[in-house]
N, C-alpha and C. Protein backbone atom coordinates (compact mmCIF):
# COMPACT_ATOMS: atom_id res chain seq x y z
N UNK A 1 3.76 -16.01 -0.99
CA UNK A 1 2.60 -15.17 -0.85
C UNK A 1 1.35 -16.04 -0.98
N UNK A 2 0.56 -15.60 -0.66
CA UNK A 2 -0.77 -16.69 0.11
C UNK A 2 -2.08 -16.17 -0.75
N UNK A 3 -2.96 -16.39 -1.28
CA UNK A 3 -3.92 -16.02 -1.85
C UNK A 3 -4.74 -14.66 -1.34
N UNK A 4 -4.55 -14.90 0.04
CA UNK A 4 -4.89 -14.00 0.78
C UNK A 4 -4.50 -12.94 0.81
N UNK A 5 -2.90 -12.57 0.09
CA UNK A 5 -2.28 -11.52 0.26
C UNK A 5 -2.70 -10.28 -0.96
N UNK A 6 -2.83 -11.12 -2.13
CA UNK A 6 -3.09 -10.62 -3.06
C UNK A 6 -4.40 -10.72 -3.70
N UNK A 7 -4.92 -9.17 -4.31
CA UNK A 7 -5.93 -8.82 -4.37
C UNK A 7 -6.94 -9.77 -5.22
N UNK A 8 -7.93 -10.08 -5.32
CA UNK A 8 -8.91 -10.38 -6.31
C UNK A 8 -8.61 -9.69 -7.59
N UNK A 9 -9.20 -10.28 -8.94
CA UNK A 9 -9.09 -9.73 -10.11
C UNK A 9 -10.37 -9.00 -9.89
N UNK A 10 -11.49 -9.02 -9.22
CA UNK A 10 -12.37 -8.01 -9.20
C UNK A 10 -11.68 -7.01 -8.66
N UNK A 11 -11.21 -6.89 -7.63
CA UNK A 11 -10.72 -6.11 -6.41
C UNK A 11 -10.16 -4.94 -7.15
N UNK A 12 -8.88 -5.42 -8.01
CA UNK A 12 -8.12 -5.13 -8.72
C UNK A 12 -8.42 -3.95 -9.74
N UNK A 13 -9.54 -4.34 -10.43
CA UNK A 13 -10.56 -3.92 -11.59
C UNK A 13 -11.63 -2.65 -10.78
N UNK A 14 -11.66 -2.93 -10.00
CA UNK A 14 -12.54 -1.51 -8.99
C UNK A 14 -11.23 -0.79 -8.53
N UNK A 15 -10.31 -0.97 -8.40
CA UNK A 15 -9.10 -0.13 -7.71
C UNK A 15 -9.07 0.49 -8.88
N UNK A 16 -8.79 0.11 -9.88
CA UNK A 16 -8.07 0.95 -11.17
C UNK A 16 -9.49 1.91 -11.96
N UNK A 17 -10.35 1.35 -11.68
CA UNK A 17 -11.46 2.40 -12.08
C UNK A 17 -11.75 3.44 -11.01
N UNK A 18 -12.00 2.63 -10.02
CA UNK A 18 -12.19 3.84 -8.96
C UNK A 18 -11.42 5.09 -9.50
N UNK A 19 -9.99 4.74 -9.11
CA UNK A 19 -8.71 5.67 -9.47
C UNK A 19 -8.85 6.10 -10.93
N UNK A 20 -8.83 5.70 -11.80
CA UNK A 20 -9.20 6.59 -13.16
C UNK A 20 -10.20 7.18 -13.27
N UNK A 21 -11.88 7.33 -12.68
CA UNK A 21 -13.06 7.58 -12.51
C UNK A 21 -12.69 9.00 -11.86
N UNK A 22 -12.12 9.05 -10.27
CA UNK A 22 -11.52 9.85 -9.65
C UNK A 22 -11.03 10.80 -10.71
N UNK A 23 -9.94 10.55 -11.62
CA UNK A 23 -9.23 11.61 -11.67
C UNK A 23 -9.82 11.89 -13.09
N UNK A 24 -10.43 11.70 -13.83
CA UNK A 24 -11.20 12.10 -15.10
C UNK A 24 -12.52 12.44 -15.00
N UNK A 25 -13.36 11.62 -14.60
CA UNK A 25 -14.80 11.67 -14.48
C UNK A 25 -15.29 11.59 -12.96
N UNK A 26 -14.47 12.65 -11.97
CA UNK A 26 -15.22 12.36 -10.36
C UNK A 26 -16.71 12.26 -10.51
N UNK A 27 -17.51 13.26 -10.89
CA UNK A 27 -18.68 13.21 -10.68
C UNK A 27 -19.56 12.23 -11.29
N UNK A 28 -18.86 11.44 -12.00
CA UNK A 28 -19.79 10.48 -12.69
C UNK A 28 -19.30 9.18 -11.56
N UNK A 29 -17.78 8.89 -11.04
CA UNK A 29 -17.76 8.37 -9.44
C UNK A 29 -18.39 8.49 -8.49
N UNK A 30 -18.78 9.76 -7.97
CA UNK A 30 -19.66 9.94 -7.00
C UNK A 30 -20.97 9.18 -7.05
N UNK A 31 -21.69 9.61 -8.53
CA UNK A 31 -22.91 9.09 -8.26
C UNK A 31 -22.73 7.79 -8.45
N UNK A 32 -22.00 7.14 -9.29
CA UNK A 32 -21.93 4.83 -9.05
C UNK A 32 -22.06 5.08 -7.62
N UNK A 33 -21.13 5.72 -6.81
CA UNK A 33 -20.81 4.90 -5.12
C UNK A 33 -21.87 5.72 -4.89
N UNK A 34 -22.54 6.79 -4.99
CA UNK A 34 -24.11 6.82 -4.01
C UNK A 34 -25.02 5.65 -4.57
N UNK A 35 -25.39 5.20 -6.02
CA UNK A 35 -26.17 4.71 -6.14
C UNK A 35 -25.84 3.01 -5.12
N UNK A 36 -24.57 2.87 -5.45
CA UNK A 36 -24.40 1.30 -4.60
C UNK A 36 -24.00 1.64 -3.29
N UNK A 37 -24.28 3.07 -2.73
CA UNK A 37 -24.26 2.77 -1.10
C UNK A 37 -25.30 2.05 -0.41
N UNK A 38 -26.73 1.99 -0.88
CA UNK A 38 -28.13 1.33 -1.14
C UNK A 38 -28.03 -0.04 -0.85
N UNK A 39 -26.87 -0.84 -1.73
CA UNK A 39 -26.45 -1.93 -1.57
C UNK A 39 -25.33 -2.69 -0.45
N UNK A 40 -25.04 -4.21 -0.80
CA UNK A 40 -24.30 -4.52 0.38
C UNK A 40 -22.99 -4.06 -0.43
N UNK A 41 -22.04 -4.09 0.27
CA UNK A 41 -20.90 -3.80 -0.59
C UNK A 41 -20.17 -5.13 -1.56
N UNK A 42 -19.63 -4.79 -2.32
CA UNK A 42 -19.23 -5.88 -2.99
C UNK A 42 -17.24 -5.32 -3.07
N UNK A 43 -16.54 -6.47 -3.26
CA UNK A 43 -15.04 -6.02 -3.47
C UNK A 43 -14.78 -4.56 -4.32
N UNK A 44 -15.56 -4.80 -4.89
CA UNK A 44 -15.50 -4.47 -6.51
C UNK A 44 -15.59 -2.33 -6.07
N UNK A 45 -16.93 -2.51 -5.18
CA UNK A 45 -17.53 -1.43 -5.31
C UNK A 45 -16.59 -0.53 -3.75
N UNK A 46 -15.71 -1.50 -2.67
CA UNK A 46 -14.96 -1.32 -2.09
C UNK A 46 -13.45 -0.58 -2.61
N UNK A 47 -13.09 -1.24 -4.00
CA UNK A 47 -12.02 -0.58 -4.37
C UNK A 47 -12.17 0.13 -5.42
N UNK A 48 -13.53 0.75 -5.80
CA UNK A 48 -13.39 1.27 -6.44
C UNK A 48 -13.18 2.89 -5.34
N UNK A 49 -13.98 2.92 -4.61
CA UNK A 49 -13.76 3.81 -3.18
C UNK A 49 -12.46 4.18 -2.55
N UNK A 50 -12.30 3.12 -2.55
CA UNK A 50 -10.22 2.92 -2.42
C UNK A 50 -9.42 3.59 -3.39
N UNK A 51 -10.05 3.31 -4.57
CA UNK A 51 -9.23 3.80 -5.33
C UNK A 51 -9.51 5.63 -6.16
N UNK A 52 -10.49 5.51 -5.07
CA UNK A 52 -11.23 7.13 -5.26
C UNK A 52 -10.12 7.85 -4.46
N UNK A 53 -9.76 7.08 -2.84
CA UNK A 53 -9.00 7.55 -1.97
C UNK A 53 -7.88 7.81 -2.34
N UNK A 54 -7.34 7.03 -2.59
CA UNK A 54 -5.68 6.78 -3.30
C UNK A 54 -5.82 8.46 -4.31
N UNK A 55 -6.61 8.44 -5.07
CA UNK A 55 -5.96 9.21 -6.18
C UNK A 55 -6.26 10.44 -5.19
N UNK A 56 -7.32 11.08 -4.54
CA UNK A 56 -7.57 12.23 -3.82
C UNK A 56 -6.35 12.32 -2.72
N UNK A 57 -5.61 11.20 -2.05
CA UNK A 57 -4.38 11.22 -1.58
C UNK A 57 -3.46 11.69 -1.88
N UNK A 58 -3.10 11.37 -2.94
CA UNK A 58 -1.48 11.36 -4.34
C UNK A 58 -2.42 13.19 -4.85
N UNK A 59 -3.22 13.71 -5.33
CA UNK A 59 -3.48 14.78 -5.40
C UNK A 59 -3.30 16.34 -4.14
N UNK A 60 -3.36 15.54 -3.09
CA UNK A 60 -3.01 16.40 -2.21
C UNK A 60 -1.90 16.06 -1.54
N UNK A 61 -1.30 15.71 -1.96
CA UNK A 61 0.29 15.70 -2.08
C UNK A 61 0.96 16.32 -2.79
N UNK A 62 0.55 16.18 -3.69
CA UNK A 62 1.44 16.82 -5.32
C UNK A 62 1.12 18.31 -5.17
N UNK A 63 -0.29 18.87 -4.43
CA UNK A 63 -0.81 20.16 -4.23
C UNK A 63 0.34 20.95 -3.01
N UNK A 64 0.64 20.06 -1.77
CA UNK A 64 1.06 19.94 -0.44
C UNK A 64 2.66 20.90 -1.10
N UNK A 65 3.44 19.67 -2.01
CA UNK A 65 4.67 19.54 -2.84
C UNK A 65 4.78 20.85 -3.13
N UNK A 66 3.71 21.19 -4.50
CA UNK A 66 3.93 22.64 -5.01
C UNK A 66 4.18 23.97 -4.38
N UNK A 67 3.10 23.95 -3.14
CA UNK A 67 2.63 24.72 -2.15
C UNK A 67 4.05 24.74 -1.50
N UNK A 68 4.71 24.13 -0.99
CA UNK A 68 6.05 23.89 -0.30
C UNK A 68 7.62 23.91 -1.48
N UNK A 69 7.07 24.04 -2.37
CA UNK A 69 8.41 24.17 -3.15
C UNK A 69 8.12 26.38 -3.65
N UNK A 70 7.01 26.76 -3.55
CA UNK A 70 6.77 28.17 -3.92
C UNK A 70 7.17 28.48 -2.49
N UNK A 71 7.06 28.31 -1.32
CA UNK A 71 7.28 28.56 0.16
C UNK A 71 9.21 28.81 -0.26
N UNK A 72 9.60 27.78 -0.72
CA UNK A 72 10.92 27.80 -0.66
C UNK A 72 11.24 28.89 -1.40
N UNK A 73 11.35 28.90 -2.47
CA UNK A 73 11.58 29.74 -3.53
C UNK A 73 11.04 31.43 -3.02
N UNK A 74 10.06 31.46 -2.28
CA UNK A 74 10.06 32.63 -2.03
C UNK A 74 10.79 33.64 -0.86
N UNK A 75 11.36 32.46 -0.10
CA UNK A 75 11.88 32.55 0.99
C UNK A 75 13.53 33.18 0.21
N UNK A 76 14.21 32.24 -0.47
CA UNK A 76 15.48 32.67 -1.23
C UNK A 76 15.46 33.66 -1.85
N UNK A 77 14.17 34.37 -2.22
CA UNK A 77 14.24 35.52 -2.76
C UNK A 77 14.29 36.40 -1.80
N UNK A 78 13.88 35.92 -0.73
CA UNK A 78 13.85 37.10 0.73
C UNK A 78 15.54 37.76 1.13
N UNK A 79 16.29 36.65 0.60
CA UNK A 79 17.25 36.78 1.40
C UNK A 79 18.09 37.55 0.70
């Protein structure tokens, strides 16, 4: 694996906040990434965005999941 492949320790450090920011404190996420949309982007402020995505991803999944496991269950009761 090539340096290239694997992330920066900044990179890294905005992924995992992004993603914990996301799922505890969104609105205090939102406003960091409006205030540094202003700015150029930096890794940092890239994964933290990324990692806003990721968790709003894996959330509507797990929503998708539930939604489709009550579909089932109500269906077997039909029958």
């Amino acid at each position: 694996m090539t340096d290239e492949d694997e992330p920066s320790p900044e990179f890294s450090k905005g992924f995992n906040h992004g993603y914990q920011l996301s799922k505890h404190e969104p609105e205090l996420l939102n406003k960091l990434l409006q205030v540094q949309a202003g700015n150029t982007p930096n890794d940092y402020t890239r994964a933290m965005q990324q990692g806003k995505e990721q968790h709003q991803r894996e959330t509507l999944m797990a929503e998708m999941k539930a939604i489709r496991d009550k579909q089932k269950k109500s269906i077997k009761r039909k029958r």
